[in-house]
C-alpha atoms as a PDB file:
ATOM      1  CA  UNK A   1      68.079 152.651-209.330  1.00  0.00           C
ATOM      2  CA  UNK A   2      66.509 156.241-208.719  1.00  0.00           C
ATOM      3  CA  UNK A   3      62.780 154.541-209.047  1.00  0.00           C
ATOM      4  CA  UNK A   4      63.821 151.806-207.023  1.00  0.00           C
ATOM      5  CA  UNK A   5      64.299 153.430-204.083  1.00  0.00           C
ATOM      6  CA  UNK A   6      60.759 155.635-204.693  1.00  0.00           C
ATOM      7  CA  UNK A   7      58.925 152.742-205.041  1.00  0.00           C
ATOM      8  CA  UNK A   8      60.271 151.071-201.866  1.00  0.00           C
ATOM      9  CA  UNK A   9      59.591 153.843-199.498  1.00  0.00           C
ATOM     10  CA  UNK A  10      56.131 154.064-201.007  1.00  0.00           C
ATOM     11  CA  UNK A  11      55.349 150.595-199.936  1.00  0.00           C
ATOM     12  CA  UNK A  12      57.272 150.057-196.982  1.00  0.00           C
ATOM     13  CA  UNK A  13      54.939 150.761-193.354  1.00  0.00           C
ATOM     14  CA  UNK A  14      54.603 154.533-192.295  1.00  0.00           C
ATOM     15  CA  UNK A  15      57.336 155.010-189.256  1.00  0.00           C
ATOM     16  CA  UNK A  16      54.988 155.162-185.923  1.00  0.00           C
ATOM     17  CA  UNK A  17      54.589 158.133-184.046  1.00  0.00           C
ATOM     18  CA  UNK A  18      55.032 158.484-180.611  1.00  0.00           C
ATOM     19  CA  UNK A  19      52.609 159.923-178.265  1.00  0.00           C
ATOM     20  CA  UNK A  20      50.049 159.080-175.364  1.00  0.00           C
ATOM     21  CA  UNK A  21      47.045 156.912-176.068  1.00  0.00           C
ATOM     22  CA  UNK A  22      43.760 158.241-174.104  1.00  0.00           C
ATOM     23  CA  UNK A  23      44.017 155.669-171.588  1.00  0.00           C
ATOM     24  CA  UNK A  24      46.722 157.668-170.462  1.00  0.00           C
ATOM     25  CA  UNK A  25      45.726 160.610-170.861  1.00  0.00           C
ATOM     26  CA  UNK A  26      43.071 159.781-168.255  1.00  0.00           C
ATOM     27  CA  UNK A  27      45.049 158.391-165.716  1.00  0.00           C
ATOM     28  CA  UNK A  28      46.732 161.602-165.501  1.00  0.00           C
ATOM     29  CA  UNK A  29      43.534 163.432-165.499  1.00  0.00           C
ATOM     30  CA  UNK A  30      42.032 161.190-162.876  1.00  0.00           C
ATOM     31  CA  UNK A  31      45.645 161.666-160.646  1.00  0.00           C
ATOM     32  CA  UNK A  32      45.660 165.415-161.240  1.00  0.00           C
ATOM     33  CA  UNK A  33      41.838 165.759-159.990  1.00  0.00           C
ATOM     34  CA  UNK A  34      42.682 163.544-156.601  1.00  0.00           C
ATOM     35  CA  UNK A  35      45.856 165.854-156.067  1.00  0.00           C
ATOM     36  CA  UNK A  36      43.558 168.942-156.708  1.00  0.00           C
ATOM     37  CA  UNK A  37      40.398 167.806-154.395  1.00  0.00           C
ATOM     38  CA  UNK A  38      43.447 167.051-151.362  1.00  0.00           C
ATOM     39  CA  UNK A  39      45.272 170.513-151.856  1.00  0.00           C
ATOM     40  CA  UNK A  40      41.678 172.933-153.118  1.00  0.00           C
ATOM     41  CA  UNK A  41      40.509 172.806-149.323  1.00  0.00           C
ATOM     42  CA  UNK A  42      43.736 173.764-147.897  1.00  0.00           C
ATOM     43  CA  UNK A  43      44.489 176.552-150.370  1.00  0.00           C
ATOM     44  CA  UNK A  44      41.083 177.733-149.541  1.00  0.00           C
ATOM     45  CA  UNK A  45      41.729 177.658-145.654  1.00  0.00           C
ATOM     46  CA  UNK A  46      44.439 179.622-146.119  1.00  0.00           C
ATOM     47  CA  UNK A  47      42.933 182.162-148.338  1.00  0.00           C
ATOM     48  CA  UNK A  48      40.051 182.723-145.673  1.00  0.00           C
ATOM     49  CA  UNK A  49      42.687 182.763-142.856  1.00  0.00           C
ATOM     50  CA  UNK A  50      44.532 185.571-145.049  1.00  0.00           C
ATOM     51  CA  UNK A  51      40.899 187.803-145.257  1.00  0.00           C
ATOM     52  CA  UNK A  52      41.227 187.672-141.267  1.00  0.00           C
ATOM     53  CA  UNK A  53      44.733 188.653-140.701  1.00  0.00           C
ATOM     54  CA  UNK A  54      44.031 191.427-143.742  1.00  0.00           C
ATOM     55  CA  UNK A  55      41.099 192.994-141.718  1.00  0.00           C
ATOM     56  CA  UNK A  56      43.500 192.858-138.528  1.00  0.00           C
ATOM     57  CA  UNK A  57      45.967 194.607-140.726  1.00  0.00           C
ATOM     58  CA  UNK A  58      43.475 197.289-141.600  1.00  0.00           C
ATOM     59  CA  UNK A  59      42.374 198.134-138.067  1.00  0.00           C
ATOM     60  CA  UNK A  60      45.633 198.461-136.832  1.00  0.00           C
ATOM     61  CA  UNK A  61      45.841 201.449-139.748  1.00  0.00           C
ATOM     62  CA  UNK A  62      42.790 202.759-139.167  1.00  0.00           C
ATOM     63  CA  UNK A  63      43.700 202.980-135.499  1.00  0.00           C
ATOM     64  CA  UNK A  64      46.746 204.658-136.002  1.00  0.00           C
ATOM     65  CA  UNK A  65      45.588 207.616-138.006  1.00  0.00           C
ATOM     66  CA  UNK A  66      42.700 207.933-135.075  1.00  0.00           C
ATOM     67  CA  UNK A  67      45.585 208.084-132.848  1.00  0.00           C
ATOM     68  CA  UNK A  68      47.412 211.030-134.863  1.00  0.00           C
ATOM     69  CA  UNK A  69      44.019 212.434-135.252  1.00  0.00           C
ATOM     70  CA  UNK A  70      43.839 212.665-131.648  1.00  0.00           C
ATOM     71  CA  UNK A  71      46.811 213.818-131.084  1.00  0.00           C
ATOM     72  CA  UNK A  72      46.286 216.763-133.534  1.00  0.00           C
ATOM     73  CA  UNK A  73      42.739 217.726-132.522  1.00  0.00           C
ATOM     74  CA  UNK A  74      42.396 216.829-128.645  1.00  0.00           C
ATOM     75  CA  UNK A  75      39.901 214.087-129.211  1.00  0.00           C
ATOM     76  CA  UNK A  76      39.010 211.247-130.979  1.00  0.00           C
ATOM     77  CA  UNK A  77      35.914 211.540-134.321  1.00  0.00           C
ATOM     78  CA  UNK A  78      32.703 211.337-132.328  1.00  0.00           C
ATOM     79  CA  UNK A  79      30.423 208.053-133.504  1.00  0.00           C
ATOM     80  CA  UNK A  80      28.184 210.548-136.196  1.00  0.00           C
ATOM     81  CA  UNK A  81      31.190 211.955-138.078  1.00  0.00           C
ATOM     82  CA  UNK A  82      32.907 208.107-138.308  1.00  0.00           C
ATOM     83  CA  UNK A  83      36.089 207.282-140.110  1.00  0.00           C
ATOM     84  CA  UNK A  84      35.223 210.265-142.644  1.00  0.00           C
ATOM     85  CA  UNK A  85      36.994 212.189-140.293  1.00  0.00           C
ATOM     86  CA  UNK A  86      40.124 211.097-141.325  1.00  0.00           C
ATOM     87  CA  UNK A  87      40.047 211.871-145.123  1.00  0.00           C
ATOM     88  CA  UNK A  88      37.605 215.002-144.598  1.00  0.00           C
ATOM     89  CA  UNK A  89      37.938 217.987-142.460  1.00  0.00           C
ATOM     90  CA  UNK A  90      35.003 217.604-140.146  1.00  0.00           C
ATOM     91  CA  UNK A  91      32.915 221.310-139.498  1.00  0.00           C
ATOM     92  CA  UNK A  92      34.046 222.716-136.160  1.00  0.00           C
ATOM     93  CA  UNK A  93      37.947 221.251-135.902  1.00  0.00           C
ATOM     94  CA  UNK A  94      40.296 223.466-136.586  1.00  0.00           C
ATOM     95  CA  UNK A  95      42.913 221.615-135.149  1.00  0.00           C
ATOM     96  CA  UNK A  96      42.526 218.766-137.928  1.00  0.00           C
ATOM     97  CA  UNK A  97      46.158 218.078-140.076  1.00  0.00           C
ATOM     98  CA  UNK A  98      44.547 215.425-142.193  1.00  0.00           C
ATOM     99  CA  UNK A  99      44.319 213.937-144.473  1.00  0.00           C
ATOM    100  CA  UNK A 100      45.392 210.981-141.477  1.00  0.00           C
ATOM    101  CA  UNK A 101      45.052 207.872-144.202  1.00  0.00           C
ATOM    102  CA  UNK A 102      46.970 207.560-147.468  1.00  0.00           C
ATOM    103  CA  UNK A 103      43.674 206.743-149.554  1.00  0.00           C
ATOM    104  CA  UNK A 104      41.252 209.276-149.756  1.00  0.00           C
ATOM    105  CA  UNK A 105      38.767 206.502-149.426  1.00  0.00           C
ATOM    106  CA  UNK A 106      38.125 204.506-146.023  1.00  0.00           C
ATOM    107  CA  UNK A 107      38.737 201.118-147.145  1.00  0.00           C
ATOM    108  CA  UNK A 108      35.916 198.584-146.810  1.00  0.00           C
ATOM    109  CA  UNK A 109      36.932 195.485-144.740  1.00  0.00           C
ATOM    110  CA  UNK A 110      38.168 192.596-146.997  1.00  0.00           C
ATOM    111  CA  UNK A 111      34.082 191.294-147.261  1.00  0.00           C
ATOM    112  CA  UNK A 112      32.981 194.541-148.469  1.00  0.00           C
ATOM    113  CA  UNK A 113      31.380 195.985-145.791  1.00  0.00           C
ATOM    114  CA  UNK A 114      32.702 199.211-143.415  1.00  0.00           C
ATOM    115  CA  UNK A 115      34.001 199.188-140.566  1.00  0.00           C
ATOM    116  CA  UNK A 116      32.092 199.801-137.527  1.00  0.00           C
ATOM    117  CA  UNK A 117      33.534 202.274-135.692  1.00  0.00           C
ATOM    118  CA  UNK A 118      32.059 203.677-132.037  1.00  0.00           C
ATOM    119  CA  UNK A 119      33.176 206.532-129.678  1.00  0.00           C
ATOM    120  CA  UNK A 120      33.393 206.517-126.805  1.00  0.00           C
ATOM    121  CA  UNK A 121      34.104 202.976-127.124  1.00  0.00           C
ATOM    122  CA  UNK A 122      32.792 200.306-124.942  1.00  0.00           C
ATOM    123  CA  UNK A 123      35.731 197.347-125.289  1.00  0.00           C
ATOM    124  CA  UNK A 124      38.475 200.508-125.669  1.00  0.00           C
ATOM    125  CA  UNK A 125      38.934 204.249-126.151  1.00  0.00           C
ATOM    126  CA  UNK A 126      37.324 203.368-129.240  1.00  0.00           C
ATOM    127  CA  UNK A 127      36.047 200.457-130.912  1.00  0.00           C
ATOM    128  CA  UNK A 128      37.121 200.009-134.087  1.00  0.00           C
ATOM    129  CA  UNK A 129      35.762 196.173-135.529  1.00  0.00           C
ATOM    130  CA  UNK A 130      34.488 193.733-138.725  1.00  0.00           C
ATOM    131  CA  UNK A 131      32.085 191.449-138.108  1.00  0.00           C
ATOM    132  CA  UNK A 132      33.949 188.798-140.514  1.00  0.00           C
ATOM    133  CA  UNK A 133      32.334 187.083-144.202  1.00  0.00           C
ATOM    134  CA  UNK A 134      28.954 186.830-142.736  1.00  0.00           C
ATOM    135  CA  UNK A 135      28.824 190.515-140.916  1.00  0.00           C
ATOM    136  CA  UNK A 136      26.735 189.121-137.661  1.00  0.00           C
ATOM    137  CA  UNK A 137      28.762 189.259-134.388  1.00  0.00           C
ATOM    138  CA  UNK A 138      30.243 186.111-133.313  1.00  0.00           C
ATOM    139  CA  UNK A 139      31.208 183.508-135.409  1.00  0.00           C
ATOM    140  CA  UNK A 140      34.430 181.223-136.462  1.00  0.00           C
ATOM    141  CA  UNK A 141      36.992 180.720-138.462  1.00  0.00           C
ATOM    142  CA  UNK A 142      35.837 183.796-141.761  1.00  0.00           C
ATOM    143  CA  UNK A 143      33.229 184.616-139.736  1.00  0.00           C
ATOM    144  CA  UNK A 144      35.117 185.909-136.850  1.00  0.00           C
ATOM    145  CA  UNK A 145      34.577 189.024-135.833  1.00  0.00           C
ATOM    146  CA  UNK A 146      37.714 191.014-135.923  1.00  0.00           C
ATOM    147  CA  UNK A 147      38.284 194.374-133.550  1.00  0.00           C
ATOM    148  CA  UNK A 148      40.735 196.720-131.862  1.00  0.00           C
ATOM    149  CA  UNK A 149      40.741 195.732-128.743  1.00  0.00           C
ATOM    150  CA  UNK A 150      40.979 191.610-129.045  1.00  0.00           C
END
């Protein structure tokens, strides 16, 4: 009885297995690249959007330790000893308190390139700006330019 039952399970059909045949498996690849090529260019919007607001971020830092700055020395950096001023003692001010920022870096904009920074100023007290992703003045959208006194 013991054979019997051996010999019937060897001849009797495999059970199936379940799973998805390729044709599916494309479908769902095709679906998931349309759903990707409708949401990629908004993500990306947003992501250059967020580089702007970032940079607007970063001059309203940068102008607040110029403000202390002032505040401790009398005046703002001149144009030749730039945002250095406010991580290095310039030669001459004695009044300085610094260091003004918490890095002891000036960060570069969110493009990689510094900050232009001009005193006097000719928008403000000081002008304090980014030219945006392409670093030319004007420009839309990334290439915005992005300053202290807009």
């Amino acid at each position: 009885m013991y054979t019997h039952r051996i010999k019937r399970r060897i001849f009797e059909k495999p059970a199936v297995t379940k799973g998805f045949t390729l044709l599916e498996i494309l479908v769902v690849l095709v679906i998931l690249g349309l759903l990707a090529s409708l949401v990629g260019p908004q993500v990306f919007k947003q992501l250059s959007g967020s580089k702007v607001k970032t940079a607007a971020l970063q001059i309203g830092e940068l102008s607040s330790a110029l403000d202390l700055y002032r505040l401790e020395v009398g005046r703002y950096p001149s144009t030749d000893q730039g945002l250095d001023a406010l991580i290095k003692q310039p030669s001459g001010i004695d009044n300085w308190n610094g260091p003004y920022l918490k890095k002891s870096v000036v960060r570069l904009d969110p493009w990689g390139n510094p900050y232009t920074y001009r005193y006097p100023g000719e928008h403000a007290e000081f002008d304090l700006y980014s030219y945006g992703a392409d670093n030319k003045e004007g420009g839309e959208d990334e290439n915005q330019d992005v300053a202290n006194w807009q």
